[in-house]
C-alpha atoms as a PDB file:
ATOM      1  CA  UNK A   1     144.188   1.977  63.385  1.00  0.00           C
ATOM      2  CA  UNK A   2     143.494   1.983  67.081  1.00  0.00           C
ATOM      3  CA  UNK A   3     139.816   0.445  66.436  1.00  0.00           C
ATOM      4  CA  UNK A   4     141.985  -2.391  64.165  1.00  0.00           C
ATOM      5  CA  UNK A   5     144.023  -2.892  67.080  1.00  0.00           C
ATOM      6  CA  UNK A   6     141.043  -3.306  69.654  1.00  0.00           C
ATOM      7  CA  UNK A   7     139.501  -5.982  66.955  1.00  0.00           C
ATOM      8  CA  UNK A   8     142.558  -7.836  66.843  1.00  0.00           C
ATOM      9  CA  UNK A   9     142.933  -8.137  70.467  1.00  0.00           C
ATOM     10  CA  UNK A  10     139.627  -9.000  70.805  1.00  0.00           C
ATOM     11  CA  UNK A  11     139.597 -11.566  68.673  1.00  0.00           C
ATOM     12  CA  UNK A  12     142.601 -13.166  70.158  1.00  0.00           C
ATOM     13  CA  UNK A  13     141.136 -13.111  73.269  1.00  0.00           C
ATOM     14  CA  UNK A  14     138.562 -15.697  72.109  1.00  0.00           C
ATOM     15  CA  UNK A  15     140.978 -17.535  69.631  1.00  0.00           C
ATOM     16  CA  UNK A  16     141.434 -20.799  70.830  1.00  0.00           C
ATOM     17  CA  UNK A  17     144.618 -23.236  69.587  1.00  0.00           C
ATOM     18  CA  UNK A  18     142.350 -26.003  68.048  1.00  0.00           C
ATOM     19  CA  UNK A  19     140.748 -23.105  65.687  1.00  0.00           C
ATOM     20  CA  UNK A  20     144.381 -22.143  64.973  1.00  0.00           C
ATOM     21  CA  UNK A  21     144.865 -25.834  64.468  1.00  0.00           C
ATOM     22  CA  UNK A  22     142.018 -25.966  61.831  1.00  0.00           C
ATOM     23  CA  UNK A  23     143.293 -22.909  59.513  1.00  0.00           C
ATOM     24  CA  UNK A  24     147.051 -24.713  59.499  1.00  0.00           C
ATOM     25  CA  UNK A  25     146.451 -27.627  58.399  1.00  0.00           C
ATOM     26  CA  UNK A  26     143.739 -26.301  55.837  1.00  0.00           C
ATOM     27  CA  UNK A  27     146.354 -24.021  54.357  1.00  0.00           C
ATOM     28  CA  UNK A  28     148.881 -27.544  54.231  1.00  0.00           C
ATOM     29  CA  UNK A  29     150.780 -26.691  57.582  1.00  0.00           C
ATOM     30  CA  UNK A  30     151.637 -30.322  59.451  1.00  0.00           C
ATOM     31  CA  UNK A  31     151.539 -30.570  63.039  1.00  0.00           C
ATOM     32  CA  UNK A  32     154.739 -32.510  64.162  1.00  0.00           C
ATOM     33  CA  UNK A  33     156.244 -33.437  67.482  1.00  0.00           C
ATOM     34  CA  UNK A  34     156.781 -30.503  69.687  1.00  0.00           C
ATOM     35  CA  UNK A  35     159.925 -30.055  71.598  1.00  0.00           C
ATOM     36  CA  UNK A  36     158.371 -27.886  74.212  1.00  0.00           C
ATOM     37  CA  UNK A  37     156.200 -29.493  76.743  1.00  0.00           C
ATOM     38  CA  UNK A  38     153.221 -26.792  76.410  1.00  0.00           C
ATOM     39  CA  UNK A  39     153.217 -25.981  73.076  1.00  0.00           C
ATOM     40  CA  UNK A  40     152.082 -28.045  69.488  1.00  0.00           C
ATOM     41  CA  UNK A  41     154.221 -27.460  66.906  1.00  0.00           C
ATOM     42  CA  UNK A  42     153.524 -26.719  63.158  1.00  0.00           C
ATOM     43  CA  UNK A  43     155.777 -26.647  59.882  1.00  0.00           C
ATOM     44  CA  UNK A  44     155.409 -25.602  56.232  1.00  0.00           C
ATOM     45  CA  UNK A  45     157.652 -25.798  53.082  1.00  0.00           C
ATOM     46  CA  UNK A  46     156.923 -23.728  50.058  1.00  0.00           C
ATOM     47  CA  UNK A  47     155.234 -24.461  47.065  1.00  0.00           C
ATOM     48  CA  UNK A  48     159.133 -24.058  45.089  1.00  0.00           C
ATOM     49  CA  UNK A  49     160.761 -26.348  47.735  1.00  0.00           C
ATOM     50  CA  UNK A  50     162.716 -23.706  49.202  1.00  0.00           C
ATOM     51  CA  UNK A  51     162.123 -21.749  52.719  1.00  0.00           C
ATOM     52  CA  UNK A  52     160.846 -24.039  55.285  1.00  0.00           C
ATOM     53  CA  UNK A  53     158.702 -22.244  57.866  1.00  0.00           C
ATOM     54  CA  UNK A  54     158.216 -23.415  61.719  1.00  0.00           C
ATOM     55  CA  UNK A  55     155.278 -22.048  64.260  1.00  0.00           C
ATOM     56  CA  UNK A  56     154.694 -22.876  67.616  1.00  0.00           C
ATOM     57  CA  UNK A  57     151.336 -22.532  68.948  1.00  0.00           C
ATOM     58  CA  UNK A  58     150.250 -22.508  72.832  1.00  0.00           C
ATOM     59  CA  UNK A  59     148.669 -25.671  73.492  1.00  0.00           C
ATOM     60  CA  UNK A  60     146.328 -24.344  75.753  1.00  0.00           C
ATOM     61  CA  UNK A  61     145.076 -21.197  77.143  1.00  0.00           C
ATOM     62  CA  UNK A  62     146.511 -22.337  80.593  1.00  0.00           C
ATOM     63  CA  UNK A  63     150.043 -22.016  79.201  1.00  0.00           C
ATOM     64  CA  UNK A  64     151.570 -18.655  80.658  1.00  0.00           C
ATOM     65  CA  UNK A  65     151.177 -15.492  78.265  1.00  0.00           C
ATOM     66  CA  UNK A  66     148.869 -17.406  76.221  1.00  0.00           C
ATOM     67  CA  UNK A  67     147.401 -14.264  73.994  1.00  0.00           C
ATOM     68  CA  UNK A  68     151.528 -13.089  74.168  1.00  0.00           C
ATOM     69  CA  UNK A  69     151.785 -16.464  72.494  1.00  0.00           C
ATOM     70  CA  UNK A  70     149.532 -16.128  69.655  1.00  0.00           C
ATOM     71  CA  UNK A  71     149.668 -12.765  68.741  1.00  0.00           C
ATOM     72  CA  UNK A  72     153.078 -13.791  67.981  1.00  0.00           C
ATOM     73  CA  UNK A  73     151.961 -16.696  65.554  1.00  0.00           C
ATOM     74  CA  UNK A  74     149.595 -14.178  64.135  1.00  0.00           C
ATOM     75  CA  UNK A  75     152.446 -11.759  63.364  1.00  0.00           C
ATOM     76  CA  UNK A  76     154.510 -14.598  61.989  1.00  0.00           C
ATOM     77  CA  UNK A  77     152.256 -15.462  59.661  1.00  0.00           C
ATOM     78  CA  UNK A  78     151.777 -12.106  58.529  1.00  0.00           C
ATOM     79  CA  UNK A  79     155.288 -12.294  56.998  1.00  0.00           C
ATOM     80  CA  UNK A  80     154.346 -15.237  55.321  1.00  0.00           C
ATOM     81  CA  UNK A  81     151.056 -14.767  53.922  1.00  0.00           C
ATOM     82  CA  UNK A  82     151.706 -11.177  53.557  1.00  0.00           C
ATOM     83  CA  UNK A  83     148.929 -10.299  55.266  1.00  0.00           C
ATOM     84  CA  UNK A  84     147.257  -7.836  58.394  1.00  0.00           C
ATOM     85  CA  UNK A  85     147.031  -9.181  61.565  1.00  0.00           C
ATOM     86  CA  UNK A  86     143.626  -8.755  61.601  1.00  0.00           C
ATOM     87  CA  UNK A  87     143.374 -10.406  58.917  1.00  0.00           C
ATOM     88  CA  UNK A  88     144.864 -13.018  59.682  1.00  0.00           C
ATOM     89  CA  UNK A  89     143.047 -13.713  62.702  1.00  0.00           C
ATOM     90  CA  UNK A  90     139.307 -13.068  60.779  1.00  0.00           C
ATOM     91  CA  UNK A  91     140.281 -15.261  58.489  1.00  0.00           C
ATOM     92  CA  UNK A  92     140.906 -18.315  61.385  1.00  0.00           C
ATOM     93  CA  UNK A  93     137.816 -17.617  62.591  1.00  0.00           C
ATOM     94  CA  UNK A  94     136.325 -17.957  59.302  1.00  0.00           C
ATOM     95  CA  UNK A  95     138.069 -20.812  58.199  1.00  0.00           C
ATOM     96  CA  UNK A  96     136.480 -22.257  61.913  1.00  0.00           C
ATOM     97  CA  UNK A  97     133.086 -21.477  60.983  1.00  0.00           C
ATOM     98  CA  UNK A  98     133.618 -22.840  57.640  1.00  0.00           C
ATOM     99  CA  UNK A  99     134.999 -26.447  59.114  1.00  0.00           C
ATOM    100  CA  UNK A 100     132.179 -26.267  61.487  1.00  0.00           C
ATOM    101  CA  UNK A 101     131.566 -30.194  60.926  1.00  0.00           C
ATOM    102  CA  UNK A 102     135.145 -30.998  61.071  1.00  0.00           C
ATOM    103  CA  UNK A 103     135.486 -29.045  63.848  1.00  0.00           C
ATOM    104  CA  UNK A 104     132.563 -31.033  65.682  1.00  0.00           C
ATOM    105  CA  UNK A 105     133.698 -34.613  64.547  1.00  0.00           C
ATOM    106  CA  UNK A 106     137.444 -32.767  65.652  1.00  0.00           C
ATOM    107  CA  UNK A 107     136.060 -31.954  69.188  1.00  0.00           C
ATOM    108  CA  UNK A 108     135.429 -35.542  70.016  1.00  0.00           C
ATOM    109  CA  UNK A 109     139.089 -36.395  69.780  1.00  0.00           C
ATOM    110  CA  UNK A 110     139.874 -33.687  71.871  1.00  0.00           C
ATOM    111  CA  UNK A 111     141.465 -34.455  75.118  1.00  0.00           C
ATOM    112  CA  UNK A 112     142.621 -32.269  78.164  1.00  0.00           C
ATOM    113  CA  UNK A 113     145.361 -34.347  80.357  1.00  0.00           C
ATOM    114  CA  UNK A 114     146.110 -32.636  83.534  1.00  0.00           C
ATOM    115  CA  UNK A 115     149.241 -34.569  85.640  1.00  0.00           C
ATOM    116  CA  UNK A 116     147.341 -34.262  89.370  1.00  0.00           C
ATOM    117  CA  UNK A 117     150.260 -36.378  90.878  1.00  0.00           C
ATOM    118  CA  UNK A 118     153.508 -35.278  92.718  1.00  0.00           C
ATOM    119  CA  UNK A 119     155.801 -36.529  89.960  1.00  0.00           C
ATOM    120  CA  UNK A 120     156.501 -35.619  86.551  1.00  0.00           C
ATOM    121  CA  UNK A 121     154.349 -37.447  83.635  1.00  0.00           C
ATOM    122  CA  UNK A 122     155.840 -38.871  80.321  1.00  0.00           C
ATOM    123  CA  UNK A 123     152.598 -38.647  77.723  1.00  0.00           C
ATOM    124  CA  UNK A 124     153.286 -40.117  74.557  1.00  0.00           C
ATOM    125  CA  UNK A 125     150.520 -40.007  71.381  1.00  0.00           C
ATOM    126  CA  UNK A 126     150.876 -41.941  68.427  1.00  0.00           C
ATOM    127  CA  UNK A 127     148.750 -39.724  65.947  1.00  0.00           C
ATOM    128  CA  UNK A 128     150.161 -37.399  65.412  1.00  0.00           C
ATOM    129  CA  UNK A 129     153.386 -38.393  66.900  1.00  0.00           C
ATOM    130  CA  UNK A 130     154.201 -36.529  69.995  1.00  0.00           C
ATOM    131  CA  UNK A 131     155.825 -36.617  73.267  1.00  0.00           C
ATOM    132  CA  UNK A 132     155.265 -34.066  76.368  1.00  0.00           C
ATOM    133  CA  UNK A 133     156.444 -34.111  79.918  1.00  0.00           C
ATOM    134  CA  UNK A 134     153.898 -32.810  82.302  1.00  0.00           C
ATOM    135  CA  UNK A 135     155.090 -31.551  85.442  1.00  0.00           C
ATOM    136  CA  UNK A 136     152.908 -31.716  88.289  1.00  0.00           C
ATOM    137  CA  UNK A 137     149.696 -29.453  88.174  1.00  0.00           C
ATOM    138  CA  UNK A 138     149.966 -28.992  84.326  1.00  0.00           C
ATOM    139  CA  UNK A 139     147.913 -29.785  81.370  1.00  0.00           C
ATOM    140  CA  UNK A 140     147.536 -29.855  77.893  1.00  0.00           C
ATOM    141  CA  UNK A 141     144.909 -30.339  75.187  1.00  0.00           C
ATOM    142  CA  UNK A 142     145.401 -32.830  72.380  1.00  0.00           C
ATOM    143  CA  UNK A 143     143.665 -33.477  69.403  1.00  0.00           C
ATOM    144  CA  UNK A 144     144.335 -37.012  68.345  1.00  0.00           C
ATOM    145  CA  UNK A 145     143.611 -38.296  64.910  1.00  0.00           C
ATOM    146  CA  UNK A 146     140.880 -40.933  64.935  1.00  0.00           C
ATOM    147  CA  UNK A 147     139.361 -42.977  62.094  1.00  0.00           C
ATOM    148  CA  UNK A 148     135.589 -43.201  61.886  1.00  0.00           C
ATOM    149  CA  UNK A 149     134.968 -46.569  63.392  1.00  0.00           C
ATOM    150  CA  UNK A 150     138.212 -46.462  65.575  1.00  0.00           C
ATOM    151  CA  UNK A 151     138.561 -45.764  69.238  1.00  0.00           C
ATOM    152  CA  UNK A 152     141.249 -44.004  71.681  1.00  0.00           C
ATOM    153  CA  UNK A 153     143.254 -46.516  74.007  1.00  0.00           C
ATOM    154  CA  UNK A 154     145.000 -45.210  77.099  1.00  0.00           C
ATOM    155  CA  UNK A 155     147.822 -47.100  78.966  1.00  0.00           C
ATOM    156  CA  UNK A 156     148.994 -45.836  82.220  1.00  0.00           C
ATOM    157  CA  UNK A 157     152.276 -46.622  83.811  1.00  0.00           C
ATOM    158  CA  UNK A 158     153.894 -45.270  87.279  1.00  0.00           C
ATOM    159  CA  UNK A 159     154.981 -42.153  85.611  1.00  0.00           C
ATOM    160  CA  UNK A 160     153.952 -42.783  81.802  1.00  0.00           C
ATOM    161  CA  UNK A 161     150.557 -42.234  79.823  1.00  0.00           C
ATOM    162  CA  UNK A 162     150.403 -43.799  76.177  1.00  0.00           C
ATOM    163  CA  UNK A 163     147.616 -42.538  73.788  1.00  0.00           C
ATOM    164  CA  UNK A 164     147.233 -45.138  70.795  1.00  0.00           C
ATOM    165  CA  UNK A 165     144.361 -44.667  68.145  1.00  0.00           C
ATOM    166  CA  UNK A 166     142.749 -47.823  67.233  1.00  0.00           C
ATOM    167  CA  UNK A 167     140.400 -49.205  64.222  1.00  0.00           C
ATOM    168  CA  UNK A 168     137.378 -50.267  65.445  1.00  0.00           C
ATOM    169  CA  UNK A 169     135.841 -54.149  64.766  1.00  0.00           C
END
């Protein structure tokens, strides 16, 4: 069991959110707006209607206690897929070297906003919808949905950044 346990926490040690991200939504998770500044937020329903399941997920691995973080997700979704830990985790791996294409064309949407100025920033993202408030000095990654021939447009205001995807001409 100890060797299990060194596996697992090596493996969350190189687990990053947007391979997290992947093995969600592949298993029909939807990523929703997050009330928590530094975290993206996911939700589930089962197949009967009933239980509704939440997870939060770090956003990145600047947020404090980032491994805390998902180790916890992990052991959350061992509950609900009734599986290891370790498990768990090979399989997001997996399921990221399986969407190795998506997770290229996926990369290119990624975006890291880091508020630099003395004041707190509103960040807004139309796709999927969510709002954070970055205080000064923190960041986040996003992933933002983008159609093939669209584009990413970025509006600034004093204290406000808008993120709007965009179908290209």
């Amino acid at each position: 069991m100890a060797n299990d346990e060194l596996d697992l926490r090596q493996l969350v040690a190189r687990l990053r959110t947007s391979q997290f991200r992947s093995y969600l939504v592949a298993r029909g998770w939807e990523e929703q707006p997050s009330r928590y500044v530094d975290h993206v937020y996911f939700k589930v329903g089962t197949v009967d209607g009933g239980d509704l399941y939440e997870l939060y997920l770090p956003a990145s691995t600047d947020v404090p206690n980032y491994q805390t973080r998902v180790m916890r997700a992990i052991y959350k979704l061992c509950g609900i897929e009734d599986c290891e830990p370790l498990e768990i985790a090979q399989a997001v791996f997996a399921s990221a070297e399986a969407n190795e294409v998506f997770t290229a064309l996926a990369s290119t949407n990624c975006l890291r906003v880091r508020n630099t100025g003395s004041q707190a920033l509103q960040l807004r993202i139309d796709k999927p919808a969510r709002e954070h408030v970055l205080l000064p000095g923190e960041a986040v990654e996003l992933i933002c949905e983008l159609p093939e021939s669209g584009a990413l447009q970025i509006e600034r205001g004093d204290s406000s950044l808008t993120i709007f995807t965009s179908i290209g001409s």
